[in-house]
Each structure stands twice: as structure tokens, then as C-alpha cells.
N, C-alpha and C. Protein backbone atom coordinates (compact mmCIF):
# COMPACT_ATOMS: atom_id res chain seq x y z
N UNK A 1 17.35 -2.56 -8.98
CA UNK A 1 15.92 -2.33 -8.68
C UNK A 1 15.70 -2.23 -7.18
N UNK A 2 15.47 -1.33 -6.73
CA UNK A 2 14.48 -0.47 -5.50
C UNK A 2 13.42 -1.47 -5.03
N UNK A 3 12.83 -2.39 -4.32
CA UNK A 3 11.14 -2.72 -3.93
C UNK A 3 11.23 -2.24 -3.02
N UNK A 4 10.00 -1.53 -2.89
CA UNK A 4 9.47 -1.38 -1.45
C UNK A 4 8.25 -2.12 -1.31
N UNK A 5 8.11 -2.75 0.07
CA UNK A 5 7.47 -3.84 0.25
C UNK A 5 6.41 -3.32 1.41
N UNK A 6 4.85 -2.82 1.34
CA UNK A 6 4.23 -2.58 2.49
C UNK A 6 3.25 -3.48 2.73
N UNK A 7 3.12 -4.04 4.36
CA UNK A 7 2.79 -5.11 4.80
C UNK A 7 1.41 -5.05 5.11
N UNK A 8 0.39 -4.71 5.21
CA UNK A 8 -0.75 -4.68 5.66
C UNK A 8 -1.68 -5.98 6.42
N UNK A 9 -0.86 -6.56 6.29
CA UNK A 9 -2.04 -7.89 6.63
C UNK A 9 -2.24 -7.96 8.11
N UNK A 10 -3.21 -7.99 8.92
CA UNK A 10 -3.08 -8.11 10.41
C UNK A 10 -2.76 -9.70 11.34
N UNK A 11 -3.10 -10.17 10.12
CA UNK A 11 -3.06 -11.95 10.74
C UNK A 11 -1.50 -12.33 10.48
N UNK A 12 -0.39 -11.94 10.61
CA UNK A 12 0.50 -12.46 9.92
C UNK A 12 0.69 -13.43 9.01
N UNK A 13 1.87 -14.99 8.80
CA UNK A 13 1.42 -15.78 8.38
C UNK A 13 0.67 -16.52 7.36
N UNK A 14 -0.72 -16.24 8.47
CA UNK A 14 -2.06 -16.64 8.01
C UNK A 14 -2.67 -15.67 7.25
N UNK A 15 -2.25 -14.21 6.89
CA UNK A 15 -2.58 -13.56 6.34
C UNK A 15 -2.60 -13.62 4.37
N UNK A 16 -3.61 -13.72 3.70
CA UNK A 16 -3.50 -14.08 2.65
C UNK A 16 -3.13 -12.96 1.71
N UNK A 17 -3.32 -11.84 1.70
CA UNK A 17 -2.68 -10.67 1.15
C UNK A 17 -1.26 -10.60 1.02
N UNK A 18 -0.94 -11.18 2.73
CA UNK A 18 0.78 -10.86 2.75
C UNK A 18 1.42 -12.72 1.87
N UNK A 19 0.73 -13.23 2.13
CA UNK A 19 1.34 -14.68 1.13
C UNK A 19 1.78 -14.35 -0.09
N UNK A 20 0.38 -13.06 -0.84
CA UNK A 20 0.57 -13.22 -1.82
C UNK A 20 1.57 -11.77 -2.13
N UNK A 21 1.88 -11.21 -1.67
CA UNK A 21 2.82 -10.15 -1.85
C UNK A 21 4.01 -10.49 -1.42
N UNK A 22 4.45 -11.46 -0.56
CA UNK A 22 5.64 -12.19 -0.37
C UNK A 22 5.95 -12.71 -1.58
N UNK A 23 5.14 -13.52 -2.35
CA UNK A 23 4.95 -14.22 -3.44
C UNK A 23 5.55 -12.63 -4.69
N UNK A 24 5.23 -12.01 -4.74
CA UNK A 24 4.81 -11.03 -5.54
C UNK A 24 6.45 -10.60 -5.42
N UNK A 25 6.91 -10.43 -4.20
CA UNK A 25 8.27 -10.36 -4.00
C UNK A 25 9.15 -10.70 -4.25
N UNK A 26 9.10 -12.02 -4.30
CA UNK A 26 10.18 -13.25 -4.41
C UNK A 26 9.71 -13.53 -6.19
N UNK A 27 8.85 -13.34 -6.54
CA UNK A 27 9.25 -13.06 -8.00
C UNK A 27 10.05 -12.08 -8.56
N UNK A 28 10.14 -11.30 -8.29
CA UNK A 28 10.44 -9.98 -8.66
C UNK A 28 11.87 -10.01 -8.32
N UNK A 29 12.28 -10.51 -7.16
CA UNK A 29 13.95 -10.71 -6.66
C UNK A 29 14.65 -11.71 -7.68
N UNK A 30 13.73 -13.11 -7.93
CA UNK A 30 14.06 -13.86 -8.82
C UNK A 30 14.53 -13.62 -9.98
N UNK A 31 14.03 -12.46 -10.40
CA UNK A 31 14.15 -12.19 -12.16
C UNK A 31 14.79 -10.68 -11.81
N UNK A 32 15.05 -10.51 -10.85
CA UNK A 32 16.40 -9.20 -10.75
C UNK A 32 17.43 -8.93 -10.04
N UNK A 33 18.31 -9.92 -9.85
CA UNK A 33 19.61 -10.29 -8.72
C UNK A 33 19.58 -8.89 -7.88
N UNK A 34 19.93 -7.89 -8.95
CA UNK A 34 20.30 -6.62 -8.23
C UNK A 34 19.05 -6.38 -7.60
N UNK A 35 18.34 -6.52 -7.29
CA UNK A 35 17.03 -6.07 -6.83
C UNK A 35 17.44 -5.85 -5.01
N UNK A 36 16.87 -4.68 -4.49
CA UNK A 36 16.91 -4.50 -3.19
C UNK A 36 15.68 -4.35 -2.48
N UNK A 37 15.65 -4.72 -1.71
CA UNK A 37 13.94 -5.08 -0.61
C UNK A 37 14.05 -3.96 0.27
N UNK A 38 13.52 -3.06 0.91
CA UNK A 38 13.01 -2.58 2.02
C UNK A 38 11.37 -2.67 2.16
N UNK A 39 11.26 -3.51 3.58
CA UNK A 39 9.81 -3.94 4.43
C UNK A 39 9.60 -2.77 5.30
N UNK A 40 8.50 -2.46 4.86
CA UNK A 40 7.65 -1.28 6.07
C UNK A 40 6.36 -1.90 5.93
N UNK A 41 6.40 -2.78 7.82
CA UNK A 41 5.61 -3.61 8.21
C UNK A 41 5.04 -2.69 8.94
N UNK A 42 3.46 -2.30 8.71
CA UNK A 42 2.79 -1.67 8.94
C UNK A 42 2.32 -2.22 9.99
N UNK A 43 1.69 -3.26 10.27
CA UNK A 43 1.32 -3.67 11.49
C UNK A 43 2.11 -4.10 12.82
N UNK A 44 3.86 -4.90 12.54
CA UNK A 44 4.69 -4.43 13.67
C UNK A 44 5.09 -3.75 14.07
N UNK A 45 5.12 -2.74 13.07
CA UNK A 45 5.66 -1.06 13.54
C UNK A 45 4.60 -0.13 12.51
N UNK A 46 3.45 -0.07 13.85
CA UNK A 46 2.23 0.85 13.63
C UNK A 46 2.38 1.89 13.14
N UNK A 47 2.25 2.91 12.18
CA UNK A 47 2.44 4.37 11.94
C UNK A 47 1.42 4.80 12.76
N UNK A 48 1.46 6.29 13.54
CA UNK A 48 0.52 6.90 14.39
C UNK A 48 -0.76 7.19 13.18
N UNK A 49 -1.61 7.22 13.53
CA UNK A 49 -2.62 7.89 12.96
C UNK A 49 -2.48 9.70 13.02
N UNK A 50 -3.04 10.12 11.88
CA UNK A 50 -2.87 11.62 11.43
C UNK A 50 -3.79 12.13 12.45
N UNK A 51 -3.03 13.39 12.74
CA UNK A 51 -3.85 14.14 13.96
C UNK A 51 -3.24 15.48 13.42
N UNK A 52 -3.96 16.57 14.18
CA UNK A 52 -3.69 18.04 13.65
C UNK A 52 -2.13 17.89 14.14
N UNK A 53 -1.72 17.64 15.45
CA UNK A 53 0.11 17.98 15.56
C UNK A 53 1.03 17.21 14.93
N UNK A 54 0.68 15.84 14.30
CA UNK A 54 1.23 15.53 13.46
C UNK A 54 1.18 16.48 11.98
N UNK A 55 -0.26 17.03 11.87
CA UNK A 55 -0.37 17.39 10.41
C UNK A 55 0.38 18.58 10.12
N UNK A 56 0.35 19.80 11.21
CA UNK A 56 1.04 20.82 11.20
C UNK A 56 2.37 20.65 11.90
N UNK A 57 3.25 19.58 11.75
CA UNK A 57 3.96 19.60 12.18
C UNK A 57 5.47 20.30 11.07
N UNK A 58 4.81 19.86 9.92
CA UNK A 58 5.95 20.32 8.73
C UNK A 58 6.31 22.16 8.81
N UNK A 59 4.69 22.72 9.10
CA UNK A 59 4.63 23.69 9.00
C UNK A 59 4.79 24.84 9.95
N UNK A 60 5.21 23.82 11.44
CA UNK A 60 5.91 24.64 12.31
C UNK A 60 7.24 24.91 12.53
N UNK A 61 7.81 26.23 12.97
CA UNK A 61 9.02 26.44 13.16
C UNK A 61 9.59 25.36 13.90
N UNK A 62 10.85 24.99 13.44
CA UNK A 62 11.35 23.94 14.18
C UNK A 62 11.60 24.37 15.56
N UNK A 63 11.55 25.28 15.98
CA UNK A 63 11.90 25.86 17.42
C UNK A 63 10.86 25.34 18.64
N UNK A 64 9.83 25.77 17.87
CA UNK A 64 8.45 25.59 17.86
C UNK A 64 7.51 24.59 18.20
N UNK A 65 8.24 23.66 17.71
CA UNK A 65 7.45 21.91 17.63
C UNK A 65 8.04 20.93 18.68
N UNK A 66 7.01 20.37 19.17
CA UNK A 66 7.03 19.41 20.08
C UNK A 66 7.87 18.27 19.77
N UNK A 67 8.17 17.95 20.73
CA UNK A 67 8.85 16.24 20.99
C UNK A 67 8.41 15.46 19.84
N UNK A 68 6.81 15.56 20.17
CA UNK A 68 6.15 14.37 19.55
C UNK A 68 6.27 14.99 17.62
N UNK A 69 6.40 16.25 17.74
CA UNK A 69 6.43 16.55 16.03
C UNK A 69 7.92 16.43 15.74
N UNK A 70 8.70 16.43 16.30
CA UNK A 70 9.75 16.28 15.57
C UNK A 70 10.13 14.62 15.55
N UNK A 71 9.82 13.99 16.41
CA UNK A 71 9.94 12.47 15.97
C UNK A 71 8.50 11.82 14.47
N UNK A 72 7.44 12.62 15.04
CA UNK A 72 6.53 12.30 13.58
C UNK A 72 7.45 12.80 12.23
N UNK A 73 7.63 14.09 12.38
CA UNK A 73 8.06 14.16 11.56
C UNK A 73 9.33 13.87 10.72
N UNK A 74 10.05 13.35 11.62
CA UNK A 74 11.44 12.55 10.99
C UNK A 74 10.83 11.08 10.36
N UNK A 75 9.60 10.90 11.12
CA UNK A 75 9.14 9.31 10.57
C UNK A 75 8.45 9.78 8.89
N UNK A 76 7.96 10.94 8.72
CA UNK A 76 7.18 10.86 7.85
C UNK A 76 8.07 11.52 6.47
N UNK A 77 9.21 11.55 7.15
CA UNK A 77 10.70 12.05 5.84
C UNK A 77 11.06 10.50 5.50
N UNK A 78 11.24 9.54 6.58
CA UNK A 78 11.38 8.30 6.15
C UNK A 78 10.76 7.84 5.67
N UNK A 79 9.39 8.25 5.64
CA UNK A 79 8.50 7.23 4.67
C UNK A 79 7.97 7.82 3.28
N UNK A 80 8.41 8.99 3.13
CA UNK A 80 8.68 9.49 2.21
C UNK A 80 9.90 9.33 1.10
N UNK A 81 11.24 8.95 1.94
CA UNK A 81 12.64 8.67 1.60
C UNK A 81 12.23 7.46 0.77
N UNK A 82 11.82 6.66 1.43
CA UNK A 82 11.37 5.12 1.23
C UNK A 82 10.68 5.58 -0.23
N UNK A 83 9.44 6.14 -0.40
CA UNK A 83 8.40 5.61 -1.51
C UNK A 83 9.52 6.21 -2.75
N UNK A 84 10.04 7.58 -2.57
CA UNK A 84 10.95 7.94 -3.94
C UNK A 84 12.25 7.07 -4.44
N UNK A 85 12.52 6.64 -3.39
CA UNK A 85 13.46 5.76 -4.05
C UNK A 85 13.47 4.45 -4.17
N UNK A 86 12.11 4.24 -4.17
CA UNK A 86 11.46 2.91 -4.93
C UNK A 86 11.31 2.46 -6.25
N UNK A 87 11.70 1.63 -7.07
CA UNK A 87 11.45 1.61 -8.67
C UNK A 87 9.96 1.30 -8.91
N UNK A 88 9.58 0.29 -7.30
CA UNK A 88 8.51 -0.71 -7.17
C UNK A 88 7.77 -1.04 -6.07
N UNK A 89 6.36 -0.73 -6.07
CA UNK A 89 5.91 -0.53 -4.78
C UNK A 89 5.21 -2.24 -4.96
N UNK A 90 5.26 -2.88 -3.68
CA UNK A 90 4.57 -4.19 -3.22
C UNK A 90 3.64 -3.71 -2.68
N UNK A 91 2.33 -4.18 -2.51
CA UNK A 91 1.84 -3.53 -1.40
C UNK A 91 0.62 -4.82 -0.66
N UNK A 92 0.29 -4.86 0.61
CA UNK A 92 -0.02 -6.18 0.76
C UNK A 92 -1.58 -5.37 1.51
N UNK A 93 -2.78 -5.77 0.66
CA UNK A 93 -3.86 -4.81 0.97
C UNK A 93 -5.06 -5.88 0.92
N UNK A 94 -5.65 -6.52 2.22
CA UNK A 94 -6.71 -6.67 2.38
C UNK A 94 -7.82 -5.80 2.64
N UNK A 95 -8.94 -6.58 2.47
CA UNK A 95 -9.95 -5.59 2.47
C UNK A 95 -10.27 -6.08 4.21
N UNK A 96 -10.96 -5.16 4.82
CA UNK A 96 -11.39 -5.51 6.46
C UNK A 96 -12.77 -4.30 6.24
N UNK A 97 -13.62 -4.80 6.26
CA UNK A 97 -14.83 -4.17 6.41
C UNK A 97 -15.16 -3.18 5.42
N UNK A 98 -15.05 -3.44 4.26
CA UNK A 98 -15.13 -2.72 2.67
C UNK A 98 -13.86 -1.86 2.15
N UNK A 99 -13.06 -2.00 3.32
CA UNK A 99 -11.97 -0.85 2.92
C UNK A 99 -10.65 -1.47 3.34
N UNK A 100 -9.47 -0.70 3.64
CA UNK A 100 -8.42 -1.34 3.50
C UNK A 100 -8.04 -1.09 5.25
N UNK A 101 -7.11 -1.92 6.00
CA UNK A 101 -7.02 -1.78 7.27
C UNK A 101 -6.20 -0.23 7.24
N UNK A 102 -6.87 0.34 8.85
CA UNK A 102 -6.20 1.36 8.90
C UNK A 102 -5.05 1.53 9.03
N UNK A 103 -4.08 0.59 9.31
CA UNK A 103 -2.75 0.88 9.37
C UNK A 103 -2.20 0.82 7.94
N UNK A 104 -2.93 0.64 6.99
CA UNK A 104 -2.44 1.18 5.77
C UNK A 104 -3.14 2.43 5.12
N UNK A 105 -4.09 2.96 5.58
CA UNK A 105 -4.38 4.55 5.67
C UNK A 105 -3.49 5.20 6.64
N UNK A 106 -2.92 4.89 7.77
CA UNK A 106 -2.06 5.62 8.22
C UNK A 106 -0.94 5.79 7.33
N UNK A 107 -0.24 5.13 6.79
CA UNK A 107 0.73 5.53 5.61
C UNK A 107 0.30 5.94 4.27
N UNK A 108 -0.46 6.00 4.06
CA UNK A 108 -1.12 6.71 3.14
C UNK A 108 -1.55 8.41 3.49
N UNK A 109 -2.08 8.72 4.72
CA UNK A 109 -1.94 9.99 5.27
C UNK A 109 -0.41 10.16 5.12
N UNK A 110 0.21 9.74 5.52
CA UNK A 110 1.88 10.44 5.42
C UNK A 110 2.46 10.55 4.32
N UNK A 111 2.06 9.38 2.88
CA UNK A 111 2.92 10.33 2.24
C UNK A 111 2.24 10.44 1.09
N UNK A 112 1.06 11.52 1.07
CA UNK A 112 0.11 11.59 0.39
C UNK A 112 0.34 13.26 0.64
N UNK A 113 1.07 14.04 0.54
CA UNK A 113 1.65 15.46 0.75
C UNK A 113 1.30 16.51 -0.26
N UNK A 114 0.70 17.36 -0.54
CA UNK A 114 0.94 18.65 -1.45
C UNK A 114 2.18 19.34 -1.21
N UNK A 115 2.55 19.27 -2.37
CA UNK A 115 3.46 19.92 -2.70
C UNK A 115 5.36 18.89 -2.65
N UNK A 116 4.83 17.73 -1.80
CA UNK A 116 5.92 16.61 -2.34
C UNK A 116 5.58 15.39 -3.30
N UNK A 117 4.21 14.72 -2.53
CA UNK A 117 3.86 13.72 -3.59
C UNK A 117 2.98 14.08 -5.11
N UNK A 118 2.40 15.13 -4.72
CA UNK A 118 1.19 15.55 -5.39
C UNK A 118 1.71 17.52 -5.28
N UNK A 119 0.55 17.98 -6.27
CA UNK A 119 0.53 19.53 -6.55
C UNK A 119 -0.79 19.92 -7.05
N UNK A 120 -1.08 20.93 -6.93
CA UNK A 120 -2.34 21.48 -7.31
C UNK A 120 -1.95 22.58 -8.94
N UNK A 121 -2.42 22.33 -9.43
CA UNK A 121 -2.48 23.42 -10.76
C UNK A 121 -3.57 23.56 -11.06
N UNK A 122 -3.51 24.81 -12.26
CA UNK A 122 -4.70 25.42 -12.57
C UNK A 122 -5.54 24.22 -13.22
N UNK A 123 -5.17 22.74 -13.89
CA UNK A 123 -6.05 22.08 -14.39
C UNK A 123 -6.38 20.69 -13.86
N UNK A 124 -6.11 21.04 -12.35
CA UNK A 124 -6.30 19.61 -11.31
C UNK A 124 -4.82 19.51 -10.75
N UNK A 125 -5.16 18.54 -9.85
CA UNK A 125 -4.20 17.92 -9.28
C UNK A 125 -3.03 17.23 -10.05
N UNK A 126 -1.52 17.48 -9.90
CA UNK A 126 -0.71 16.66 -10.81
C UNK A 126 0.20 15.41 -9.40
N UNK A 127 0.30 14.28 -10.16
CA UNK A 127 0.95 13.69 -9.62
C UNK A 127 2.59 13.87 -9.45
N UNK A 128 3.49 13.62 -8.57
CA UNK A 128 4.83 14.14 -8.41
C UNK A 128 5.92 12.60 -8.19
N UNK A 129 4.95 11.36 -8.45
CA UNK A 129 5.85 10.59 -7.92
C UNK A 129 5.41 9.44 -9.15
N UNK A 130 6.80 9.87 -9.80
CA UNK A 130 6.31 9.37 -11.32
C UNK A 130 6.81 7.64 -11.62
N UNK A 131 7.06 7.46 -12.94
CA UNK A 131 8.19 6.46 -13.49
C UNK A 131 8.36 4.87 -12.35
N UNK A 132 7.45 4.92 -11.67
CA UNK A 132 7.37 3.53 -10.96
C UNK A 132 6.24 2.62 -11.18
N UNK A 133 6.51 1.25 -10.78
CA UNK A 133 5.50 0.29 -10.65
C UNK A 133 4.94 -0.26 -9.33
N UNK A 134 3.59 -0.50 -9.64
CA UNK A 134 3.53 -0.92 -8.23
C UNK A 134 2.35 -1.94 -8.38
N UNK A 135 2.59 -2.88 -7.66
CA UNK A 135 1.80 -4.49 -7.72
C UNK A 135 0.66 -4.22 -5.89
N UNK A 136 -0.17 -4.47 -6.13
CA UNK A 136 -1.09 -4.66 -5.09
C UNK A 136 -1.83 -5.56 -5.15
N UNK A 137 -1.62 -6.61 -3.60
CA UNK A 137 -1.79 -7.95 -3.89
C UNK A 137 -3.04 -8.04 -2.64
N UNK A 138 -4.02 -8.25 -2.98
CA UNK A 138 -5.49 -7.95 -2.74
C UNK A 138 -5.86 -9.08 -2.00
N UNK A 139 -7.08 -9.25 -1.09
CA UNK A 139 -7.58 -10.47 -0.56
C UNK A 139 -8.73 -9.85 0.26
N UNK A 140 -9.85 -10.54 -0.24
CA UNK A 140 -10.86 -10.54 0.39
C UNK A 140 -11.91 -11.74 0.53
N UNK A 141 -12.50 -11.49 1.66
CA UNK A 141 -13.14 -12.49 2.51
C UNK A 141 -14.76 -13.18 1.78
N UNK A 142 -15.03 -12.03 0.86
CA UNK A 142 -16.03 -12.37 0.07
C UNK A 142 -15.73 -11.53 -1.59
N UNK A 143 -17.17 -11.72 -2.25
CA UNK A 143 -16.54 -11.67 -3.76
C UNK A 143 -17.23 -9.82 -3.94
N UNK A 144 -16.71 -9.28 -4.41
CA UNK A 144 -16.77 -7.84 -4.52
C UNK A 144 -16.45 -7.49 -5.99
N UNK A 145 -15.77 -8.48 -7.02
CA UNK A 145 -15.17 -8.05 -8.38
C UNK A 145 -16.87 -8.31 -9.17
N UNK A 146 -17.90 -8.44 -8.86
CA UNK A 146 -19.15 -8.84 -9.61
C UNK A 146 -20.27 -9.06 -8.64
N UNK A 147 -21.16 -9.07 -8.97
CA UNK A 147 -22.64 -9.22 -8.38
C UNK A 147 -22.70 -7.96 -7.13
N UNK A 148 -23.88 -8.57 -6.59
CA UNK A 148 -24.72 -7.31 -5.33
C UNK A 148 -23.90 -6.35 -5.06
N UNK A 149 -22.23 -6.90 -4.48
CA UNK A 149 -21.73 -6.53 -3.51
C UNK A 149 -20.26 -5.29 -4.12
N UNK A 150 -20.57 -5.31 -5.39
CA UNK A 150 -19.82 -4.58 -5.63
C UNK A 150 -19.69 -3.06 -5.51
N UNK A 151 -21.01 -2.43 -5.10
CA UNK A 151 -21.19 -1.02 -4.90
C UNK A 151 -20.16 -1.10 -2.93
N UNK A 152 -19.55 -2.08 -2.32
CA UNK A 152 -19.38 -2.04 -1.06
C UNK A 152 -17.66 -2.01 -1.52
N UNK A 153 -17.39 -2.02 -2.69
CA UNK A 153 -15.88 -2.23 -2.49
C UNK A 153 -15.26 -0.81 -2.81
N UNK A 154 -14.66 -0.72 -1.72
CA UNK A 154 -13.82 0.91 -1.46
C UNK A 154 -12.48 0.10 -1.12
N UNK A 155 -11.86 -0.70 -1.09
CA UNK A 155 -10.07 -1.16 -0.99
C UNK A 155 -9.06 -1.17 -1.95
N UNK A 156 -9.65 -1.95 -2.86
CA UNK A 156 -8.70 -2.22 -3.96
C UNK A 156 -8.78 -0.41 -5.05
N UNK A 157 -10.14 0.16 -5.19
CA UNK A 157 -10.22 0.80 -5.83
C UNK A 157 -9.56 2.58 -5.11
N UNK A 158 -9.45 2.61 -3.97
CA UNK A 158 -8.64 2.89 -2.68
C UNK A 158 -7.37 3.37 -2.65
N UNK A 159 -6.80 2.21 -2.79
CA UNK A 159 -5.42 1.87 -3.11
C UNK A 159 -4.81 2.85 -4.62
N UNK A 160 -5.75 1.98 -5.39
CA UNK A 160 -5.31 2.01 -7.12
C UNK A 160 -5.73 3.85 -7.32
N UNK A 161 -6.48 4.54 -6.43
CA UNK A 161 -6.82 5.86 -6.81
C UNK A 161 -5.77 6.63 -5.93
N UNK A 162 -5.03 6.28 -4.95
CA UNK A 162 -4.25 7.15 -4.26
C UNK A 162 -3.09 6.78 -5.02
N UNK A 163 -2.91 6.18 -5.86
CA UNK A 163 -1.41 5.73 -6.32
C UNK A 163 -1.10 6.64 -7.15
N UNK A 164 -2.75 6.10 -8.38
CA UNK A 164 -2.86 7.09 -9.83
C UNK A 164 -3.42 8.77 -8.95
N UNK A 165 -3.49 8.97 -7.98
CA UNK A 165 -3.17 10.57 -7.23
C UNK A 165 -1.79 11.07 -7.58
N UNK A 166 -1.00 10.43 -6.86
CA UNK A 166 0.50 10.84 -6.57
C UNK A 166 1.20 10.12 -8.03
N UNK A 167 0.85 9.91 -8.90
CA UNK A 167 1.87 10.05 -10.35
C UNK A 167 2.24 8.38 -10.49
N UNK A 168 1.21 7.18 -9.66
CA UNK A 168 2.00 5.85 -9.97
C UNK A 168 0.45 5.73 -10.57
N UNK A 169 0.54 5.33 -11.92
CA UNK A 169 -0.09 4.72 -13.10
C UNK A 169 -0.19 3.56 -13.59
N UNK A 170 1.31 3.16 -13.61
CA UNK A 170 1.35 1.74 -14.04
C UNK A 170 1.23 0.63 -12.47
N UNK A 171 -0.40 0.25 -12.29
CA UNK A 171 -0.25 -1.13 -11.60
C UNK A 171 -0.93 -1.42 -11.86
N UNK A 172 -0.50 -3.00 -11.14
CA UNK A 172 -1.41 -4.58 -11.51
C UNK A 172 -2.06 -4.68 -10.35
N UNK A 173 -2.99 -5.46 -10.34
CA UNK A 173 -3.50 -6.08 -9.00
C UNK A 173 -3.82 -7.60 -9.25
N UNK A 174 -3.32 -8.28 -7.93
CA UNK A 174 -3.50 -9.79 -8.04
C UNK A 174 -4.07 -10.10 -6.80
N UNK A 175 -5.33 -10.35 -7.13
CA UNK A 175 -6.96 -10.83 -6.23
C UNK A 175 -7.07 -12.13 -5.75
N UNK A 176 -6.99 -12.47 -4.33
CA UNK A 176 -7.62 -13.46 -4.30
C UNK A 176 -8.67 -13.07 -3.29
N UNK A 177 -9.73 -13.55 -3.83
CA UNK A 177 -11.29 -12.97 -2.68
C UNK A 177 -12.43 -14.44 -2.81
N UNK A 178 -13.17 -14.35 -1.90
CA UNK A 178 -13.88 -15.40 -1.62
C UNK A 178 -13.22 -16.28 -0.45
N UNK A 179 -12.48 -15.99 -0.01
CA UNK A 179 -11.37 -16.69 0.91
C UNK A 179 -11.83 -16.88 2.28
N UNK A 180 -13.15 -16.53 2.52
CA UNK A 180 -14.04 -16.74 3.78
C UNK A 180 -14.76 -17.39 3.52
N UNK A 181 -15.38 -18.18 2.77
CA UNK A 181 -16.34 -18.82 1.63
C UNK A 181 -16.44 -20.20 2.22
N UNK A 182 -14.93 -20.80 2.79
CA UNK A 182 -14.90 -22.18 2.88
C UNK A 182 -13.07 -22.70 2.71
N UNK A 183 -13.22 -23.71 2.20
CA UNK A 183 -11.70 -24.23 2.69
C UNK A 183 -11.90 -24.41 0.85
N UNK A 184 -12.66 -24.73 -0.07
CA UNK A 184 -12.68 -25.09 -1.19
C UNK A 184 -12.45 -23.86 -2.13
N UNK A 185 -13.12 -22.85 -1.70
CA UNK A 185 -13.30 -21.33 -2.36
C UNK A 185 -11.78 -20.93 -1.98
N UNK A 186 -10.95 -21.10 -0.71
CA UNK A 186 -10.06 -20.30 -0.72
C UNK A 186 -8.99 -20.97 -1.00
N UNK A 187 -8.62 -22.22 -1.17
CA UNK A 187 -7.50 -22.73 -1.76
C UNK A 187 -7.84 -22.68 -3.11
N UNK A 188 -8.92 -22.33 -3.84
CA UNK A 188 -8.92 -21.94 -5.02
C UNK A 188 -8.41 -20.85 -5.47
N UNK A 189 -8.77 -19.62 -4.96
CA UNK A 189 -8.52 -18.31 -4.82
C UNK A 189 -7.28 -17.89 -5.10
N UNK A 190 -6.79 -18.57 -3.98
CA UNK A 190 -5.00 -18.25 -3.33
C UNK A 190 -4.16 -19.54 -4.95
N UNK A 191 -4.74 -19.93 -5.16
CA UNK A 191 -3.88 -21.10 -6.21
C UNK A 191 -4.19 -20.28 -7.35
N UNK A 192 -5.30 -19.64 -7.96
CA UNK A 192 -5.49 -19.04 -9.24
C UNK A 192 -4.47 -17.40 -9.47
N UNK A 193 -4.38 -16.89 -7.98
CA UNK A 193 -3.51 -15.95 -7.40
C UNK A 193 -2.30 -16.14 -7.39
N UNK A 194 -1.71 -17.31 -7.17
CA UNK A 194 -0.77 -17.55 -7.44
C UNK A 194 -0.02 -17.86 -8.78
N UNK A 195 -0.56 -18.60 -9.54
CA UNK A 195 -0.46 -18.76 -11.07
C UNK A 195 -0.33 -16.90 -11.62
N UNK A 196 -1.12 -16.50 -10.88
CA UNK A 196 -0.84 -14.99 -11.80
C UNK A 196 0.22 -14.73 -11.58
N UNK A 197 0.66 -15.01 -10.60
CA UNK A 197 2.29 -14.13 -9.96
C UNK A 197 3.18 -15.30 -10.38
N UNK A 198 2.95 -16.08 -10.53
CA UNK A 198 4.45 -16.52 -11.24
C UNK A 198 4.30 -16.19 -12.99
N UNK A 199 3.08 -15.71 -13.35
CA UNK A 199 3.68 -15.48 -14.70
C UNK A 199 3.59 -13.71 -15.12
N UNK A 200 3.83 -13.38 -14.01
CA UNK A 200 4.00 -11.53 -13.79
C UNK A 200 5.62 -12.02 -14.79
């Protein structure tokens, strides 16, 4: 077994997303010796944000392309290399201001591709990146799964729509939210979060 493990959390540590996708990890290694890890820590090693010379960079002659496109674009074959030969995507996704931090939209611009991850046909979009699982281990600062505040949540639902884009169908998500609430709300949170992942 393949994991690929993406880090999103900005707080390290103290980051409760990445606790629980570490967690999410180390289950998953537990119950599959053969299991192999590759970490693409999004926040120690920033992906650039998408810009037109990154974007047309595939589509220029290699003769053609700059410094800066031919190093983007060797990064964005690697992070491409990475998601296909994954059995299992981790993914460590807080919410930061209704949505998910941008350094995990920056990898999401990269390998969110027509015509590698995804395709266009005559009856919609088909996904190209099939036969995997992928766990997204959620955390937010207030409660968004019910009441007022749920028309504000664009992260988790974010995530789970760019996946089921590109052909990944089968995932779970394991929530812990309210985690700004207090010291009582979030050791609750993170403990009920946890119980889920040990019986994944």
C-alpha cells in the first residue's frame, strides 16, 4: 500500500488537522506492514501559487520556456507522480476562514489537469484518477456540520468535490470542529475524532 500523506496544517504540532491525519496514518501503517508513506508538507515546502507561466507552462515548447517553467513544471510531474501512485490519499485540511488554507489550493491547482487528472466528454466531466481511497481529516475552529453557520462552509465540501472531480469517490472524513470554543469543546472534539480513527 501507497499513502500519500498531504500536510496542510499551518500551526505545526499544535495543529489539530495534522494530529489527526498523523493519527489517520499511523493507523493505516498499523494494519498494513507493507504500507509506504510519502509526506508532501505543504506548508514547509510551499507549492508556488498558479500563475499564467506556471499554467502555460505544459503547453510551451520546451525550447521556449523559462527557467522558472521548467522547474514548475518538473514540480508539477512530481506531484502528479505522487497522487497516481497512491492507493491512499491522507489529507490534513483545516478550515482558515470558511475554506481550506491556500497552500492546499496550491496543490490542488497542480494536479487538478484536463486531460491527466480529469477529461471533458460529451456528457460532463470524467474523472481519470480512479480505484483509490482517501481519508480527510478536518478541523475547525467553530461548528459548521449544523445550525446558522453552515451556508459558510466551503472546506471540507472543497476538498470532497475536487476529489469526486478527478475519479476519487470513495472517502471518509474525520471532523473535529468547535476546537476554538474553549479547552472543554476541544479536547472533546479531538477525543471523539480520535475514537473514529482508531476504529477506521
Amino acid at each position: 500500500m501507497n499513502i500519500l500523506h498531504i500536510q496542510a496544517g499551518i500551526f505545526g504540532d499544535q495543529s489539530v488537522s495534522r494530529q489527526l491525519s498523523d493519527k489517520i496514518v499511523a493507523r493505516l501503517t498499523a494494519q498494513n506492514s507493507d504500507a509506504q508513506v510519502t509526506v508532501r508538507d505543504l506548508i514547509n515546502s510551499p507549492i508556488q501559487h498558479l500563475d499564467a507561466e506556471i499554467l502555460m507552462a505544459a503547453g510551451t515548447a520546451e525550447s521556449d520556456r523559462s527557467e522558472r517553467q521548467k522547474t514548475e513544471l518538473a514540480l508539477t510531474e512530481t506531484l502528479l507522480a505522487e497522487l497516481f501512485a497512491a492507493d491512499v490519499l491522507v489529507i490534513s485540511a483545516p478550515m482558515y476562514n470558511f475554506s481550506i488554507p491556500t497552500q492546499l489550493k496550491s496543490w490542488i491547482d497542480r494536479i487538478a489537469q484536463a486531460g491527466r487528472t480529469f477529461r471533458y466528454t460529451e456528457t460532463g466531466a470524467e474523472g481519470l484518477v480512479t480505484g483509490k481511497k482517501a481519508y480527510i481529516a478536518s478541523a475547525r475552529g467553530g461548528i459548521y456540520s449544523e445550525g446558522p453557520a453552515v451556508a459558510m462552509e466551503h472546506q471540507e465540501s472543497l476538498v470532497q468535490g475536487v476529489l469526486g472531480f478527478i475519479g476519487i469517490t470513495d472517502v471518509t472524513t474525520v471532523r473535529a470542529e468547535g476546537v476554538n470554543l474553549g479547552e472543554a469543546p476541544r479536547a472533546k472534539a479531538i477525543a471523539q475524532a480520535s475514537e473514529e480513527i482508531t476504529s477506521l
